[in-house]
N, C-alpha and C. Protein backbone atom coordinates (compact mmCIF):
# COMPACT_ATOMS: atom_id res chain seq x y z
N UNK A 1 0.84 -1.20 0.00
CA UNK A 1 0.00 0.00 0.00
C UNK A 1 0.87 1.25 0.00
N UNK A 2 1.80 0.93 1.04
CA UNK A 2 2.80 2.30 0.55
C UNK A 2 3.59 2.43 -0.73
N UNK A 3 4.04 1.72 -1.18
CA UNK A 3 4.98 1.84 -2.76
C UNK A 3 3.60 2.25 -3.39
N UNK A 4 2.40 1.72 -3.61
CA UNK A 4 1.37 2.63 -4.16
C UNK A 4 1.24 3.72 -4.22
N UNK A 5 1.25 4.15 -2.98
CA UNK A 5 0.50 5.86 -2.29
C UNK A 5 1.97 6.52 -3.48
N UNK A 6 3.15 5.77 -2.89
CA UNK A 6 4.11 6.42 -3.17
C UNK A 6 4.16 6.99 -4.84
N UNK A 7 4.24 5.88 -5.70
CA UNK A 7 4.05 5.44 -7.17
C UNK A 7 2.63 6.45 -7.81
N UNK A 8 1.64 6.06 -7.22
CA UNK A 8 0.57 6.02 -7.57
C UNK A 8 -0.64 7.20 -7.10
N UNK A 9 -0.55 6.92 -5.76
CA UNK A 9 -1.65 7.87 -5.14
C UNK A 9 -1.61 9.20 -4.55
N UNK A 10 0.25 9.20 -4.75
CA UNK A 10 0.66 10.78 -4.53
C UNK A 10 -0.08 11.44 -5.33
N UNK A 11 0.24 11.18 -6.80
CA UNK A 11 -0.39 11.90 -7.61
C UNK A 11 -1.54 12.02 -7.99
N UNK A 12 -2.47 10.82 -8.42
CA UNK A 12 -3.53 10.55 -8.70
C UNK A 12 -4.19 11.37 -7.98
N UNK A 13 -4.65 10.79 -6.39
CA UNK A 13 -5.24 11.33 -5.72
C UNK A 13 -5.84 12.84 -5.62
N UNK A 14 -4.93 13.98 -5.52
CA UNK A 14 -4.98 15.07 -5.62
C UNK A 14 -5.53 15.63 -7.04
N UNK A 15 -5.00 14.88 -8.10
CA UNK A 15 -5.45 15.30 -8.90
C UNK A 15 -7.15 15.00 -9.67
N UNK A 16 -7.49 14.35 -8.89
CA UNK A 16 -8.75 13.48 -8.92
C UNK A 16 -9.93 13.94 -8.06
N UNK A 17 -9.37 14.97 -7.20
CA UNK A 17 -10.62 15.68 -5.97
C UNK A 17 -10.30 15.00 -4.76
N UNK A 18 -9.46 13.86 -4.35
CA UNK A 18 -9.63 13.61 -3.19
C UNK A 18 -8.53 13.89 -2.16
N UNK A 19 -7.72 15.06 -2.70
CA UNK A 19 -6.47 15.37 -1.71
C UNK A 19 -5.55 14.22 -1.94
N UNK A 20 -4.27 14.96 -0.99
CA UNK A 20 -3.17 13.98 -0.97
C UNK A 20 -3.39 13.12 0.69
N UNK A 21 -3.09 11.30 -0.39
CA UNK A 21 -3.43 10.82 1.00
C UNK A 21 -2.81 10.70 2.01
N UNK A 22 -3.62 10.67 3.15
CA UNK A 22 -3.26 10.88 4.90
C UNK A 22 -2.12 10.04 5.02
N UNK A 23 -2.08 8.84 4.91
CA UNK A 23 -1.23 8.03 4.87
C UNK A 23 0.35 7.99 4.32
N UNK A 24 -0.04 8.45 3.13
CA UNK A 24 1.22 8.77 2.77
C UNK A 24 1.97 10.56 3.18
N UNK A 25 0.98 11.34 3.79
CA UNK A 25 1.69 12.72 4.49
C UNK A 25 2.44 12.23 5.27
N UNK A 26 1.85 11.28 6.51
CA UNK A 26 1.87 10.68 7.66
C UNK A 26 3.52 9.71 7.47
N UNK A 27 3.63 9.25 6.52
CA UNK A 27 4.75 8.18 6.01
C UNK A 27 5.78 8.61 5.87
N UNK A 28 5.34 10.31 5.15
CA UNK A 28 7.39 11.03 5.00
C UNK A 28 7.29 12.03 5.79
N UNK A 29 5.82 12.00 6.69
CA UNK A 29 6.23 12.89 7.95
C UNK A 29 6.86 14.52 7.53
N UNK A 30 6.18 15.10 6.63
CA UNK A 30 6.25 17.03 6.28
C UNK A 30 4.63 17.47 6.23
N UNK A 31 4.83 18.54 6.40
CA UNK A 31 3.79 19.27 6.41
C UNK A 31 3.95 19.77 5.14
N UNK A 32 2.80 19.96 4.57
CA UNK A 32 2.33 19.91 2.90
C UNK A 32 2.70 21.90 2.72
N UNK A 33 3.02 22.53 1.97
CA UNK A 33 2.70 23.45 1.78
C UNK A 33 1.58 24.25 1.08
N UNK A 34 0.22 23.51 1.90
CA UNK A 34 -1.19 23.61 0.31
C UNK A 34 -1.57 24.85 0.87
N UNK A 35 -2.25 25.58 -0.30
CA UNK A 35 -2.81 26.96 1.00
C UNK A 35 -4.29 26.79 0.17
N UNK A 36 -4.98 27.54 0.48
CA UNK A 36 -6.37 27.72 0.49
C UNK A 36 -6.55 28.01 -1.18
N UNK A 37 -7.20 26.93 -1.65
CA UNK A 37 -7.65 26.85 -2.71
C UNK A 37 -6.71 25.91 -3.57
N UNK A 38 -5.76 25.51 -3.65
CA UNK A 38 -4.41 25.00 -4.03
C UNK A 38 -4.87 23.34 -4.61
N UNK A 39 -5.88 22.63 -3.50
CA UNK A 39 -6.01 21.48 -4.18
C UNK A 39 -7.37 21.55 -4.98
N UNK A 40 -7.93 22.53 -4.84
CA UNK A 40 -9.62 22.58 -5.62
C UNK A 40 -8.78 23.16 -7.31
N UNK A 41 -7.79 24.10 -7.13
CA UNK A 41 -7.17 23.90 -8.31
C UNK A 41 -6.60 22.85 -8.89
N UNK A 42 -5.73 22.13 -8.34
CA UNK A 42 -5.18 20.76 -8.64
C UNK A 42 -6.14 20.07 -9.40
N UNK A 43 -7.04 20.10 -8.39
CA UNK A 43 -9.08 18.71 -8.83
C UNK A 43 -9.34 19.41 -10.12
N UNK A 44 -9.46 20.34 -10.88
CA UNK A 44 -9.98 21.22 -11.70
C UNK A 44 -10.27 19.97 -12.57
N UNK A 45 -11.38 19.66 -13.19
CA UNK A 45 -11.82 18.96 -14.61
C UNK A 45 -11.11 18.59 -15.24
N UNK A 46 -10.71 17.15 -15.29
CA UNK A 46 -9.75 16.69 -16.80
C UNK A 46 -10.55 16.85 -17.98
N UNK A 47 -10.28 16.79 -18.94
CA UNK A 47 -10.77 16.22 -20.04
C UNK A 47 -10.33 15.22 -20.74
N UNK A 48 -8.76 14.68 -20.20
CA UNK A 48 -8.13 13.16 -20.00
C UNK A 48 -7.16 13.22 -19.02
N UNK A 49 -6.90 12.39 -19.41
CA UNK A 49 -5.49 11.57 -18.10
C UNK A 49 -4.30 11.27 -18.85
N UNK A 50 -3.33 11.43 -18.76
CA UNK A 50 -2.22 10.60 -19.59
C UNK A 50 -1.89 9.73 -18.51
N UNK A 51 -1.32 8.24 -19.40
CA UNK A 51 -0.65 7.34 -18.78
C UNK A 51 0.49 7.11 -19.08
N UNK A 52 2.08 7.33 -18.55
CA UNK A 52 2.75 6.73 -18.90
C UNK A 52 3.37 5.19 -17.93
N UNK A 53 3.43 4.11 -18.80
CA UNK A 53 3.41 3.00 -18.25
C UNK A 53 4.37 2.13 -18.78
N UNK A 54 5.31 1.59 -18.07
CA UNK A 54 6.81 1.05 -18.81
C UNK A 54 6.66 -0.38 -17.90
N UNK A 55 6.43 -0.67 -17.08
CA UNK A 55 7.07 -1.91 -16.61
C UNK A 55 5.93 -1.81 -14.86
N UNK A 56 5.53 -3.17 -14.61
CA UNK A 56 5.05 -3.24 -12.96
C UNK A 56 6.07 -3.22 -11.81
N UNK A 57 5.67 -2.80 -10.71
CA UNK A 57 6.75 -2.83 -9.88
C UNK A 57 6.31 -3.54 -8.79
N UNK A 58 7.00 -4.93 -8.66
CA UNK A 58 6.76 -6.00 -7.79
C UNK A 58 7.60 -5.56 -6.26
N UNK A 59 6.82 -5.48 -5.20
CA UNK A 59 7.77 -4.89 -3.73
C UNK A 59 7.29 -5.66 -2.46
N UNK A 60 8.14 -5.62 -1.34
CA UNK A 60 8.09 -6.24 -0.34
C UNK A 60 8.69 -5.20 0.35
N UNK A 61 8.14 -5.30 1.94
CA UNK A 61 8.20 -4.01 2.72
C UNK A 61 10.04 -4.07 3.09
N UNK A 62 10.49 -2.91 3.10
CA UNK A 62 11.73 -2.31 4.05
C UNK A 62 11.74 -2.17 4.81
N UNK A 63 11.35 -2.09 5.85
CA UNK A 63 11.44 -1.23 7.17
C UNK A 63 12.77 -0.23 7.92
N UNK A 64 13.84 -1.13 6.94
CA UNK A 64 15.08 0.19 7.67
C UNK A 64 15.32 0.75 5.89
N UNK A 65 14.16 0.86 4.87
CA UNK A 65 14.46 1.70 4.19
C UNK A 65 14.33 3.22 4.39
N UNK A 66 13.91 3.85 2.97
CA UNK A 66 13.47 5.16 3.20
C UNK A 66 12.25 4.64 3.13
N UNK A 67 11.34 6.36 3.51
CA UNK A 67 10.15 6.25 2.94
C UNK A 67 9.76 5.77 1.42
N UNK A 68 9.22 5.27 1.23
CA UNK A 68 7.72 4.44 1.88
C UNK A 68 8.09 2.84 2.30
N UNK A 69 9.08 3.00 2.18
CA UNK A 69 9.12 1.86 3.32
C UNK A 69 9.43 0.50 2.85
N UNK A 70 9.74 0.39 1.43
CA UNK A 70 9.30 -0.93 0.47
C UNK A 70 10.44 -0.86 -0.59
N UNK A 71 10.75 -1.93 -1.40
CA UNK A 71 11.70 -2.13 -2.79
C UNK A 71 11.37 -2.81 -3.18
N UNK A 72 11.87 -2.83 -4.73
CA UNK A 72 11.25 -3.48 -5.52
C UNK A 72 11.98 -5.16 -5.58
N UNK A 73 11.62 -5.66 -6.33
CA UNK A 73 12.15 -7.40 -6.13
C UNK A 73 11.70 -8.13 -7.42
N UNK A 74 12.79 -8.43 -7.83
CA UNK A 74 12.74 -9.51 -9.04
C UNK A 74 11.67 -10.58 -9.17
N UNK A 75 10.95 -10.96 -10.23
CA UNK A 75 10.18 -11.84 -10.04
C UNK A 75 10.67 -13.54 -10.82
N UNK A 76 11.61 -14.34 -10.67
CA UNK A 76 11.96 -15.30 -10.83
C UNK A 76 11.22 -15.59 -11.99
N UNK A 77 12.12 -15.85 -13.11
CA UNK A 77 11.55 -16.18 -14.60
C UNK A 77 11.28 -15.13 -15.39
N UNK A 78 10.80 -14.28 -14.62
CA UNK A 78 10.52 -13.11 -15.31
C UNK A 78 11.31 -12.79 -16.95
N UNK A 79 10.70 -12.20 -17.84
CA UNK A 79 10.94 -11.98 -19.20
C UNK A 79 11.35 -10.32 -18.93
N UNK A 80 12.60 -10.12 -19.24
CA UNK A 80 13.01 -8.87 -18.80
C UNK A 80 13.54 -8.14 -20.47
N UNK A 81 13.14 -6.99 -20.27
CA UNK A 81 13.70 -5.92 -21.24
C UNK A 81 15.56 -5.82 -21.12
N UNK A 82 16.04 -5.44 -22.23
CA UNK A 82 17.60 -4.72 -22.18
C UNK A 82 17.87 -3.82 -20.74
N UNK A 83 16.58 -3.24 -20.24
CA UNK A 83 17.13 -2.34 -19.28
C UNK A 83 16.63 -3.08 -17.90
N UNK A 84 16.48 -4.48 -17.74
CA UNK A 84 15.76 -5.59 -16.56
C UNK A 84 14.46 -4.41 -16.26
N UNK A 85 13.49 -4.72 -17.45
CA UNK A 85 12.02 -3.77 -17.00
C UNK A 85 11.65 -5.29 -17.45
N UNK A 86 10.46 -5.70 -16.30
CA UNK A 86 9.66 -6.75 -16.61
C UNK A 86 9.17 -6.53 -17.72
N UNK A 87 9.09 -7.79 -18.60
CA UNK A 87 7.83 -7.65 -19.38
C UNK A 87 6.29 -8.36 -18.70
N UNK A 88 5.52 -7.60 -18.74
CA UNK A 88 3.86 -8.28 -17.90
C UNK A 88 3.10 -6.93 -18.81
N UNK A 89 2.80 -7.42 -19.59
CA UNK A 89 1.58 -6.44 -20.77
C UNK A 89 0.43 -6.70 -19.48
N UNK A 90 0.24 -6.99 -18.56
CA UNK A 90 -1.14 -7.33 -18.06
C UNK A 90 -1.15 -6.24 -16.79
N UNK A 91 -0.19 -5.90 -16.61
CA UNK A 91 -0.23 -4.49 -15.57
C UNK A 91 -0.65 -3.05 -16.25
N UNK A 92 -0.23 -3.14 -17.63
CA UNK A 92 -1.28 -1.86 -18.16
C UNK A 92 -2.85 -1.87 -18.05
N UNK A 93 -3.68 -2.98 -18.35
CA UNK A 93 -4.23 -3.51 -18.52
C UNK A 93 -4.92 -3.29 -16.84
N UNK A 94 -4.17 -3.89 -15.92
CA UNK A 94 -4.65 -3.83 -14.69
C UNK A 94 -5.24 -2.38 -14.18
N UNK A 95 -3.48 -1.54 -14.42
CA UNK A 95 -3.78 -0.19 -14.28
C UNK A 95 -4.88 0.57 -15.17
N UNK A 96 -5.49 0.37 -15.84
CA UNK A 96 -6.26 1.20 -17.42
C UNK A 96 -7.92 0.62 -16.24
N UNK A 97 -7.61 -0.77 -15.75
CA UNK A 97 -9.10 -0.68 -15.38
C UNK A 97 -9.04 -0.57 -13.96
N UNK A 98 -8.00 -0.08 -13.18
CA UNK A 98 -8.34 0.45 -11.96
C UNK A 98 -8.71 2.47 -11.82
N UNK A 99 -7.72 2.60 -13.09
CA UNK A 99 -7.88 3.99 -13.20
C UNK A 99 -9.73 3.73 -13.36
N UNK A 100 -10.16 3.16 -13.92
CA UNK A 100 -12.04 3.77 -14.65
C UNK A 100 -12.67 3.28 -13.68
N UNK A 101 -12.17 1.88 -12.66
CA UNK A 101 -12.90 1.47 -12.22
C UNK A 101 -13.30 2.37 -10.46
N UNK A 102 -11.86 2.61 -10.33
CA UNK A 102 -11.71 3.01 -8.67
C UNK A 102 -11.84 4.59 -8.57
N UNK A 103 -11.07 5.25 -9.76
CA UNK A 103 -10.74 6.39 -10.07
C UNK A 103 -12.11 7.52 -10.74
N UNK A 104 -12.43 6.58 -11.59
CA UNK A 104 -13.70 6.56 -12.44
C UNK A 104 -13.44 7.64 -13.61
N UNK A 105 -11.78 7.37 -14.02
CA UNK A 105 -11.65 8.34 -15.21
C UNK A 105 -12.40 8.03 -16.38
N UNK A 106 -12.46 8.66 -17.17
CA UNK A 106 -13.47 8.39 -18.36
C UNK A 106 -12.40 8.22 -19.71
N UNK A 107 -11.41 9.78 -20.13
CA UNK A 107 -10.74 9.34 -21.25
C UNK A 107 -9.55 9.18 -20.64
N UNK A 108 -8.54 8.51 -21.07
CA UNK A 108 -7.44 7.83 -20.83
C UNK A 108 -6.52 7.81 -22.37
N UNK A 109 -5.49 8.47 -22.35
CA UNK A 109 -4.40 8.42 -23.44
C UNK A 109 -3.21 8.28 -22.93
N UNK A 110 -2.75 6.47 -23.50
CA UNK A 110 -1.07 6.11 -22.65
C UNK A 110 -0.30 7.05 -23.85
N UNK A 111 0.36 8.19 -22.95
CA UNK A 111 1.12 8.96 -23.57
C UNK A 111 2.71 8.29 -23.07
N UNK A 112 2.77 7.60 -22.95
CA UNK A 112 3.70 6.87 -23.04
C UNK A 112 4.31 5.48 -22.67
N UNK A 113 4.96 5.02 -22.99
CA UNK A 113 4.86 3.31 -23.01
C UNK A 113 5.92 2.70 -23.63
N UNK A 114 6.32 1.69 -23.55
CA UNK A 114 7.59 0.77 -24.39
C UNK A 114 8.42 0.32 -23.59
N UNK A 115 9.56 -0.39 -24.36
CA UNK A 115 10.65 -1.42 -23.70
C UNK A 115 11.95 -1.37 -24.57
N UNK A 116 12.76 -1.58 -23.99
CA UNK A 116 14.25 -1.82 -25.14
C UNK A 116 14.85 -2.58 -24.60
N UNK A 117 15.39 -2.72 -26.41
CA UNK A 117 16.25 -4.26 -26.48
C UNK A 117 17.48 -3.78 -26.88
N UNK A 118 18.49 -4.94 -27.36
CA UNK A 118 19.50 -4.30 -27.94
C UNK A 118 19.22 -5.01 -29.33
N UNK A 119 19.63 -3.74 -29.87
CA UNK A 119 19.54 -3.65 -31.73
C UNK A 119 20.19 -3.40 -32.24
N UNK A 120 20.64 -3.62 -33.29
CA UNK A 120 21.73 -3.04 -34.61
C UNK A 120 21.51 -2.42 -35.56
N UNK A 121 21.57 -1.32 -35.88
CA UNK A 121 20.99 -0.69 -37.11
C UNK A 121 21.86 -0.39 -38.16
């Protein structure tokens, strides 16, 4: 849940109407600098979302890390890119229907995306 907030719900959140979450203020421990009106601007109406989406990030908690608390961890077998980015096409996929489902975005454009190999030209 924290590599989420961290990854994920820092941003989302706020930008979605529902503030930045408690949990993750609470996690790196600062006081926000928002002033009055600051996140009703943030919330302002999309008319889309961009996604950029390269690879899932598989984690298990840290506890003598930094905040948030978690790293990431190889997934045994795993099909890896030139730069060790998993390949799992099924985490866009995951993410595209948590964004509409939880989020309840409507348009969605992955403005960015891909993998590299090594090539010869």
């Amino acid at each position: 849940r924290r590599a989420d907030g961290h990854i994920n719900r820092w941003w989302l959140d706020p930008i979605l109407g529902r503030g930045y979450p408690q949990d993750m203020v609470e996690e790196y421990g600062v006081e926000l600098p928002v002033r009055p009106g600051d996140l009703e601007t943030i919330a302002a109406p999309l008319d889309w979302l961009g996604l950029n989406y390269y690879f899932r990030q598989v984690v298990t908690a840290d506890p003598d890390g930094t905040a948030p608390h978690a790293r990431q961890v190889s997934v045994p077998g795993a099909r890896l890119t030139h730069m060790d980015w998993e390949v799992h096409a099924e985490g866009l996929e995951q993410l595209l229907l948590r964004l509409t489902g939880e989020y309840g975005v409507g348009r969605i454009y992955v403005t960015e995306n891909g993998s590299a190999y090594e090539d010869v030209v």
